[in-house]
Protein backbone atom coordinates (compact mmCIF):
# COMPACT_ATOMS: atom_id res chain seq x y z
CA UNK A 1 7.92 9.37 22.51
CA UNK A 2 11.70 10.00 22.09
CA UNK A 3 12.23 6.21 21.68
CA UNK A 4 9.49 6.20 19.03
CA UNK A 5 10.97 8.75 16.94
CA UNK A 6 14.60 6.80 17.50
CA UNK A 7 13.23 3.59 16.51
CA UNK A 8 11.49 5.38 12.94
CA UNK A 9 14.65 6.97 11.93
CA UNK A 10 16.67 3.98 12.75
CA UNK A 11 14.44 1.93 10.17
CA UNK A 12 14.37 4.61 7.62
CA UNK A 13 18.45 4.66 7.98
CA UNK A 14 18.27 0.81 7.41
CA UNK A 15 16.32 0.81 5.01
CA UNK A 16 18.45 3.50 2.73
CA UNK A 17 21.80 1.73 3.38
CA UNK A 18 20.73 -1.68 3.32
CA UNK A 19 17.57 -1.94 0.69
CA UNK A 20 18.52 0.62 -1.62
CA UNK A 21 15.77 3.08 -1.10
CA UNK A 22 15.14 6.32 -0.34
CA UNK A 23 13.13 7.65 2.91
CA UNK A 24 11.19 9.55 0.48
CA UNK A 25 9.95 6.65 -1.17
CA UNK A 26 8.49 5.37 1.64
CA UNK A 27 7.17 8.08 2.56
CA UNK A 28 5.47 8.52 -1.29
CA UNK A 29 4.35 5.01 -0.91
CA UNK A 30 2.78 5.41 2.22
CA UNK A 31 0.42 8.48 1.05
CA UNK A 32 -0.13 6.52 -2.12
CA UNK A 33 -1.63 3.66 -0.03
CA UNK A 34 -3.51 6.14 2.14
CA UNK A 35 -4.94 7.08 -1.27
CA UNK A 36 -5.60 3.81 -2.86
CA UNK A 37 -7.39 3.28 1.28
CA UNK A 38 -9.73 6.05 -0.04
CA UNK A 39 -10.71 4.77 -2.88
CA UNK A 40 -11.49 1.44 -1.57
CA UNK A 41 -13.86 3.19 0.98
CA UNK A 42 -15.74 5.07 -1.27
CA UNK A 43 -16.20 2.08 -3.69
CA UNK A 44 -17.05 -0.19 -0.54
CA UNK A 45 -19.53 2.59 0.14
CA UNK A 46 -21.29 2.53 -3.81
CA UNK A 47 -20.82 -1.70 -3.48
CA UNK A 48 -18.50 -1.28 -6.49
CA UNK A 49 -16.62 -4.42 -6.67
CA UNK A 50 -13.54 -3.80 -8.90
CA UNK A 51 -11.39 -1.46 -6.67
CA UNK A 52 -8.50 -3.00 -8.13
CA UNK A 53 -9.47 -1.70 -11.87
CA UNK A 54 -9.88 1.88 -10.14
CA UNK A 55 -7.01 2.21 -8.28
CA UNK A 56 -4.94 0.98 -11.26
CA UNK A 57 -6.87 3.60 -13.14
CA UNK A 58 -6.43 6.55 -10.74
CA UNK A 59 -2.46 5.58 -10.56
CA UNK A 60 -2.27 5.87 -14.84
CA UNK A 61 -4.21 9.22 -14.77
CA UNK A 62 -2.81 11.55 -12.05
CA UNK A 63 -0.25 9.31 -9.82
CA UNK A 64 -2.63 9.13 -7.34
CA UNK A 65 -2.73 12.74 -7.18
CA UNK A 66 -6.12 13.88 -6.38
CA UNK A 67 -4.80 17.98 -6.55
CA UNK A 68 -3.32 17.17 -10.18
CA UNK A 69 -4.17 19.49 -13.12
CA UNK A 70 -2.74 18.74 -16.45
CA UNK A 71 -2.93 20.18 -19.77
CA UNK A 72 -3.97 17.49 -22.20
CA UNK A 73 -3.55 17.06 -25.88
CA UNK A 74 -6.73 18.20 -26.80
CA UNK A 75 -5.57 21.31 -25.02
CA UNK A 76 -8.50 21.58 -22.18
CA UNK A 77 -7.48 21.20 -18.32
CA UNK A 78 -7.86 17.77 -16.75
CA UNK A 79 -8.43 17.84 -13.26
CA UNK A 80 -7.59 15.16 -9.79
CA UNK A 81 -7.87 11.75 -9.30
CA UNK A 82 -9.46 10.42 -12.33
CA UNK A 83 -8.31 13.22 -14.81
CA UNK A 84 -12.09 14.41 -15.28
CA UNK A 85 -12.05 17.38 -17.80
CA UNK A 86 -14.58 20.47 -16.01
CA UNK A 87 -17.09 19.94 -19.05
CA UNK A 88 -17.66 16.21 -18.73
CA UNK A 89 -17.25 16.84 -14.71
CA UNK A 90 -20.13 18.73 -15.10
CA UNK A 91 -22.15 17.18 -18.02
CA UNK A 92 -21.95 14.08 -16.14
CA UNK A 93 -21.19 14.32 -12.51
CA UNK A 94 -22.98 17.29 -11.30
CA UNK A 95 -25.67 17.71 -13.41
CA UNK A 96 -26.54 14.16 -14.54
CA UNK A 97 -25.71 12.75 -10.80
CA UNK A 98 -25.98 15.59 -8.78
CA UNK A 99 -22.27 15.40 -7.66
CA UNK A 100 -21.04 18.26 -5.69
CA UNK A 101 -19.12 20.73 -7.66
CA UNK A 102 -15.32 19.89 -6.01
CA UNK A 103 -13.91 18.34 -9.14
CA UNK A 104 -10.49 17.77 -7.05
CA UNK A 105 -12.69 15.60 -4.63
CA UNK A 106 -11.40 12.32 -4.52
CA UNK A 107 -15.06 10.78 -2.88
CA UNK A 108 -16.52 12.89 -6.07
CA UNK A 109 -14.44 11.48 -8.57
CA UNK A 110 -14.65 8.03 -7.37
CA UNK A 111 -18.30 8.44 -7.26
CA UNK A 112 -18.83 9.92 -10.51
CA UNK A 113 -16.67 7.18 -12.32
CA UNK A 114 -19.08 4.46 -10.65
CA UNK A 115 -22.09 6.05 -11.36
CA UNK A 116 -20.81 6.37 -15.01
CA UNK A 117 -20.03 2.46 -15.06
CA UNK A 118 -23.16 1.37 -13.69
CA UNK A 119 -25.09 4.04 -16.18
CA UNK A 120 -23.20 3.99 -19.12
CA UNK A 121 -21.20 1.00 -19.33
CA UNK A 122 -17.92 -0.87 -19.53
CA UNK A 123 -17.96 0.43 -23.38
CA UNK A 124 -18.10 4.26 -22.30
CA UNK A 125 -15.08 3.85 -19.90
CA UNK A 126 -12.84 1.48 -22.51
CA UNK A 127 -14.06 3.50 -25.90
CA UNK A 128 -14.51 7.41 -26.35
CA UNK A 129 -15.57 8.23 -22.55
CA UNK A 130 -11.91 9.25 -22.21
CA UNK A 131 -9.80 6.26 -19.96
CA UNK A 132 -9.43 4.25 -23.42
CA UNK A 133 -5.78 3.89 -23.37
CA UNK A 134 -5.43 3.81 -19.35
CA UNK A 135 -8.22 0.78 -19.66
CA UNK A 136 -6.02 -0.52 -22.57
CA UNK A 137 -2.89 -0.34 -20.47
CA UNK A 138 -4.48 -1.62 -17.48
CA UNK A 139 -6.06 -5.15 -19.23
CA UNK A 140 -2.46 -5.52 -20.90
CA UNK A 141 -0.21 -5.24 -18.02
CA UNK A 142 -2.63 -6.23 -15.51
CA UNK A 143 -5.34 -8.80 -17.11
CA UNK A 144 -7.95 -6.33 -15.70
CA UNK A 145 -11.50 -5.18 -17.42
CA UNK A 146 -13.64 -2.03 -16.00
């Protein structure tokens, strides 16, 4: 065990003198992959095949912070993963789907946003369902559609 721990500092301290980064980073990027793992489950699980849309999505709107609240312009709370406001959270997700309530769920989020893209559309998601300049961003930098 003591070796283990000797051989993970070692690379951390190699990679801060010689690659120019921080341990932190690693460490950030590690959780973020843990969380981009998560979302690829639960997608897997729906049969949702454009993981790579969502996880591009879910990086834009909270970092890949499914604990996030922000105050948005419109000056209502928007809350985890996907940045779901509690009234469309609960217009859509819980009552429509019959999501659980845990809007800082990531497996609720996830699911909610599929359900929404296989109910309401690509045109829901890209227009005035509320990712329209994430979905912009994401098909300029990345060539990708919902």
């Amino acid at each position: 065990m003591k070796f283990l721990k000797t051989l993970i500092v070692s690379v951390l301290v190699f990679l801060v003198l010689y690659q120019g980064a921080t341990a932190i980073d690693y460490m950030i990027s590690g959780k973020q992959l843990a969380i981009e793992n998560q979302i690829a489950q639960v997608a897997a699980k729906y049969k949702f095949k454009n993981v790579n849309f969502l996880i591009k999505l879910a990086d834009i709107e909270s970092g890949l912070d499914p604990n996030i609240k922000v105050l948005d312009t419109n000056n209502r709370y928007s809350y985890g993963l996907l940045n779901f406001q509690m009234e469309t959270y609960t217009s859509l997700c819980v009552d429509r789907y019959g999501i659980d309530t845990d809007i800082y769920s990531l497996e609720n989020q996830v699911e909610c946003y599929i359900k929404i893209h296989q109910d309401l559309g690509e045109n829901f998601i890209t227009g005035t369902g509320g990712w329209y300049n994430s979905s912009i961003k994401i098909n300029r930098v990345w060539g990708l559609t919902p």
